[in-house]
N, C-alpha and C. Protein backbone atom coordinates (compact mmCIF):
# COMPACT_ATOMS: atom_id res chain seq x y z
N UNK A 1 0.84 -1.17 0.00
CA UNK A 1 0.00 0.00 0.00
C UNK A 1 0.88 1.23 0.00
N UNK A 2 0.53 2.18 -1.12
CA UNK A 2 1.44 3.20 -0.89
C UNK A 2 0.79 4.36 -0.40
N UNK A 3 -0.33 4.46 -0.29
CA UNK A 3 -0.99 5.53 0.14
C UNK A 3 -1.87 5.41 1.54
N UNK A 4 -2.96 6.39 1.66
CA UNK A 4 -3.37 6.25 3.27
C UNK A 4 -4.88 5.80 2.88
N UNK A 5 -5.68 4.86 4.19
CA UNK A 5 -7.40 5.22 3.41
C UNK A 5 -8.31 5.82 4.71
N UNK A 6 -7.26 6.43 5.33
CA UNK A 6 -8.07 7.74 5.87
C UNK A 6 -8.12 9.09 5.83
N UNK A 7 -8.85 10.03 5.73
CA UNK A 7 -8.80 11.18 4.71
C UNK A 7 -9.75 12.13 5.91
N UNK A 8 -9.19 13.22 5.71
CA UNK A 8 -10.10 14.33 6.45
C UNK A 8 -11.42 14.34 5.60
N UNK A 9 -12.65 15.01 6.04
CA UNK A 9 -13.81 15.29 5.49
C UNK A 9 -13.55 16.67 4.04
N UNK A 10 -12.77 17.50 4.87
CA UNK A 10 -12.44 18.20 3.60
C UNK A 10 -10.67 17.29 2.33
N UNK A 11 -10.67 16.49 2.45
CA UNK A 11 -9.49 16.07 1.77
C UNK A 11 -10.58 14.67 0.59
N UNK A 12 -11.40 14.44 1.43
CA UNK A 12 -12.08 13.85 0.57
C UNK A 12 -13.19 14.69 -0.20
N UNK A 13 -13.70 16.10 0.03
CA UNK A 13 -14.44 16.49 -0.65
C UNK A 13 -12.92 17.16 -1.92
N UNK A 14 -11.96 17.28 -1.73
CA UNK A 14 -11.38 17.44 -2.52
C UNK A 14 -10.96 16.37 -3.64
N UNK A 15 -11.10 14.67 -3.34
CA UNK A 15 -10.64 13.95 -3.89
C UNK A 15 -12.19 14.10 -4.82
N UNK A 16 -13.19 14.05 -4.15
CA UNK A 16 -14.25 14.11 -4.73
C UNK A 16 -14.03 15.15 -6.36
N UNK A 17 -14.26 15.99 -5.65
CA UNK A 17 -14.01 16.94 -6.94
C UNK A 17 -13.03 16.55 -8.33
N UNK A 18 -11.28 15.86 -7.90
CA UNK A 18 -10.55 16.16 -8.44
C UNK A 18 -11.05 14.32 -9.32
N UNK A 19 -11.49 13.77 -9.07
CA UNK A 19 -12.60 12.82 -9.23
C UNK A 19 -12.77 12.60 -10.51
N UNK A 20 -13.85 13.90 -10.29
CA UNK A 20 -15.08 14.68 -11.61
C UNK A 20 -14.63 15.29 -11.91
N UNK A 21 -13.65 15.95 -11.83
CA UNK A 21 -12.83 16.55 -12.97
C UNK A 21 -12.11 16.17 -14.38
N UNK A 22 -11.22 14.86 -13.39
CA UNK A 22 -10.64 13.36 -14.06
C UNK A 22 -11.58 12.60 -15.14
N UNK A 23 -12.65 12.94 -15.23
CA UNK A 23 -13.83 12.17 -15.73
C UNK A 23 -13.76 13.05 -17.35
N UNK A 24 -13.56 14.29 -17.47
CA UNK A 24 -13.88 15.28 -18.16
C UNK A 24 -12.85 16.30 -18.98
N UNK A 25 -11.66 15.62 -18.12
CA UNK A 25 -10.37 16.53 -18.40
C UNK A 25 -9.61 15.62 -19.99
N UNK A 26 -8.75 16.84 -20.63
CA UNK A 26 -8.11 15.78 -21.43
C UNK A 26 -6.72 14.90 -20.74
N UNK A 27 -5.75 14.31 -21.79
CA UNK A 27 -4.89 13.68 -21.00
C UNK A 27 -4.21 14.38 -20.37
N UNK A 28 -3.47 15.60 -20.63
CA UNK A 28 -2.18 16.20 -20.20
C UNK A 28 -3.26 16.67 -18.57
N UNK A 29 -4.61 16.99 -18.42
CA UNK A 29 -4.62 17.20 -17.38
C UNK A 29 -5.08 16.34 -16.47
N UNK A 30 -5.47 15.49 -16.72
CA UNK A 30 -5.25 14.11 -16.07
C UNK A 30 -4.56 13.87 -15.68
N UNK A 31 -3.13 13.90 -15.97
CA UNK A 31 -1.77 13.77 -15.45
C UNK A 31 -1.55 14.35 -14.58
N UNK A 32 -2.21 15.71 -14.32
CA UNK A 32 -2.18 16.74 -13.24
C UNK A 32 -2.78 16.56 -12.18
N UNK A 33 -4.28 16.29 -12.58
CA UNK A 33 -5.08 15.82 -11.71
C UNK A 33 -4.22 14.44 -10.73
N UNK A 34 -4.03 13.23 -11.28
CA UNK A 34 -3.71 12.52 -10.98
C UNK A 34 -2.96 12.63 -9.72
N UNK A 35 -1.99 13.76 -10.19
CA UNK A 35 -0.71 13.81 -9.21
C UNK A 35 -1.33 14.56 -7.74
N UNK A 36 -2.34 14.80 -8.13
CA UNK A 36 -2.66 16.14 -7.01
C UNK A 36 -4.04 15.20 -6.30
N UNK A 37 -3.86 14.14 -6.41
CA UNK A 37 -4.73 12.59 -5.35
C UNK A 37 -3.69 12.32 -4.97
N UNK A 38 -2.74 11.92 -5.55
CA UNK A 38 -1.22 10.85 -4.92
C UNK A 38 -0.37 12.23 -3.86
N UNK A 39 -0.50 13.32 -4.17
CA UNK A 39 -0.29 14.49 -3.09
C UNK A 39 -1.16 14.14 -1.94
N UNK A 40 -2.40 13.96 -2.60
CA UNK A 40 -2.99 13.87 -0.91
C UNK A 40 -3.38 12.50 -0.15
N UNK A 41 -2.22 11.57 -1.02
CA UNK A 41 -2.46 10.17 -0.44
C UNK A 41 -2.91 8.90 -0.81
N UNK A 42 -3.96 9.46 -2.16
CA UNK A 42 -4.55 9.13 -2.35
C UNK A 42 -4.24 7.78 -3.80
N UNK A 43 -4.13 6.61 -3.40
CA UNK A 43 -3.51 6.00 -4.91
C UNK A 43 -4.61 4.66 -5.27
N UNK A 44 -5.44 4.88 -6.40
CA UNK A 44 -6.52 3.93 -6.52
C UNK A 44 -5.67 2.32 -6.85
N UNK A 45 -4.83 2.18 -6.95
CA UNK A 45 -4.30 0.64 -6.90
C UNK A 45 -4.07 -0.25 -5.60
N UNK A 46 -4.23 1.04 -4.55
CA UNK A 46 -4.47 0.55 -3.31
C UNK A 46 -5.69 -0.24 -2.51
N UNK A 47 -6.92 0.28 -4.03
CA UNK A 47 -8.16 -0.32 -3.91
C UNK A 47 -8.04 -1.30 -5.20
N UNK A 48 -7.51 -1.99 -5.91
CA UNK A 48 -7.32 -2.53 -6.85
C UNK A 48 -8.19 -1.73 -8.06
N UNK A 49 -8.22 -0.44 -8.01
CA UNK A 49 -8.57 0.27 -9.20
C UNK A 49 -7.22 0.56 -9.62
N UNK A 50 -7.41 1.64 -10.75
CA UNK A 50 -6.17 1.69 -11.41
C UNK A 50 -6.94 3.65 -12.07
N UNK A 51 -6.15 4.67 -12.58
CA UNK A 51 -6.67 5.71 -12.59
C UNK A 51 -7.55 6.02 -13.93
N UNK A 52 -7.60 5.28 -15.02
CA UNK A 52 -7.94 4.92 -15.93
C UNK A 52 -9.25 4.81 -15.98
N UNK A 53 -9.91 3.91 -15.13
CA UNK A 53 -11.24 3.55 -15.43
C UNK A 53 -11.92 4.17 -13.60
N UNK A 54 -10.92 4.28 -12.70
CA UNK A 54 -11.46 5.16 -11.44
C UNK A 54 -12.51 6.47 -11.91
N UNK A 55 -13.83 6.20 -11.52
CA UNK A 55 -14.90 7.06 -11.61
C UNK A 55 -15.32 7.04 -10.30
N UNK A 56 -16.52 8.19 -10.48
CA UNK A 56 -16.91 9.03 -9.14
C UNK A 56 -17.93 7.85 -8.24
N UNK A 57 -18.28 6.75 -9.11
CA UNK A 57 -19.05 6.25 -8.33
C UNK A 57 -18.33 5.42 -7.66
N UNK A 58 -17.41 4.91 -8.33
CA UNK A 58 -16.20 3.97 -7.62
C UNK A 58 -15.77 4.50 -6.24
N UNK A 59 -15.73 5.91 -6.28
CA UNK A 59 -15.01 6.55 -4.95
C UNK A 59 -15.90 6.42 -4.45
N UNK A 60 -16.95 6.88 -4.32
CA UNK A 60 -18.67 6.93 -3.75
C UNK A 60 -18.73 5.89 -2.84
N UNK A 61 -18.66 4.51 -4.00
CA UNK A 61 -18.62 2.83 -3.17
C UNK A 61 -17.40 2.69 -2.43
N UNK A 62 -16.25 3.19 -2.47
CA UNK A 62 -14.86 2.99 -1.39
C UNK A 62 -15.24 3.64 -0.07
N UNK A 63 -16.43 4.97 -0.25
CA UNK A 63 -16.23 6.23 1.08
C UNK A 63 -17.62 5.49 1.81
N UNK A 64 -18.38 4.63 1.01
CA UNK A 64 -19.90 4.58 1.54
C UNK A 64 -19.55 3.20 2.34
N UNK A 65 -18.72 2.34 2.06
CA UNK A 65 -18.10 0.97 2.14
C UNK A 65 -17.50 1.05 3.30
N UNK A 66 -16.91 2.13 3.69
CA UNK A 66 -15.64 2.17 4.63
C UNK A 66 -14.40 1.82 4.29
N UNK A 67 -13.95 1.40 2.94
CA UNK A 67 -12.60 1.41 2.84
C UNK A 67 -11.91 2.50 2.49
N UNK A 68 -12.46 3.72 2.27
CA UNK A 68 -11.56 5.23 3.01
C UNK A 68 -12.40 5.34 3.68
N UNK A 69 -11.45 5.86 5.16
CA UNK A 69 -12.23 6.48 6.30
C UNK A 69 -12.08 7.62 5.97
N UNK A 70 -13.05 8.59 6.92
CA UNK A 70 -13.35 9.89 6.97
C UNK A 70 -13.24 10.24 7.89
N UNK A 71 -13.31 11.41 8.25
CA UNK A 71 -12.40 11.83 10.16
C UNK A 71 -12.60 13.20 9.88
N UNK A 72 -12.74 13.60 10.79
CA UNK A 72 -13.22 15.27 11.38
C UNK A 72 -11.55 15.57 11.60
């Protein structure tokens, strides 16, 4: 595991976002995006996703699941 799967409430409304962004962006900013989840910890191969096909509902089912925690 290279990353963490507990996340502040605002670190996940940020993953959220950077998410749906990822969904919509072209490649070069994808690349950006990308880097700026793995800044905050965040690395979907840690959930056996991969960043490619990682969508918002996927995160949705990781945060609703409990495999990222959330913390005040």
């Amino acid at each position: 595991m290279r990353g963490r799967r507990s996340f502040t409430e605002e670190e996940v409304i940020m993953l959220r976002l950077l998410v749906r962004l990822k969904a919509v962006a072209d490649p070069d900013a994808r690349t950006v995006l990308e880097g700026k989840m793995e800044t905050l910890g965040f690395f979907p191969e840690d959930f056996k996703l991969d960043y490619p096909s990682l969508s918002a509902v996927q995160f949705e089912d990781l945060v609703g699941a409990g495999s990222i925690r959330v913390y005040c």
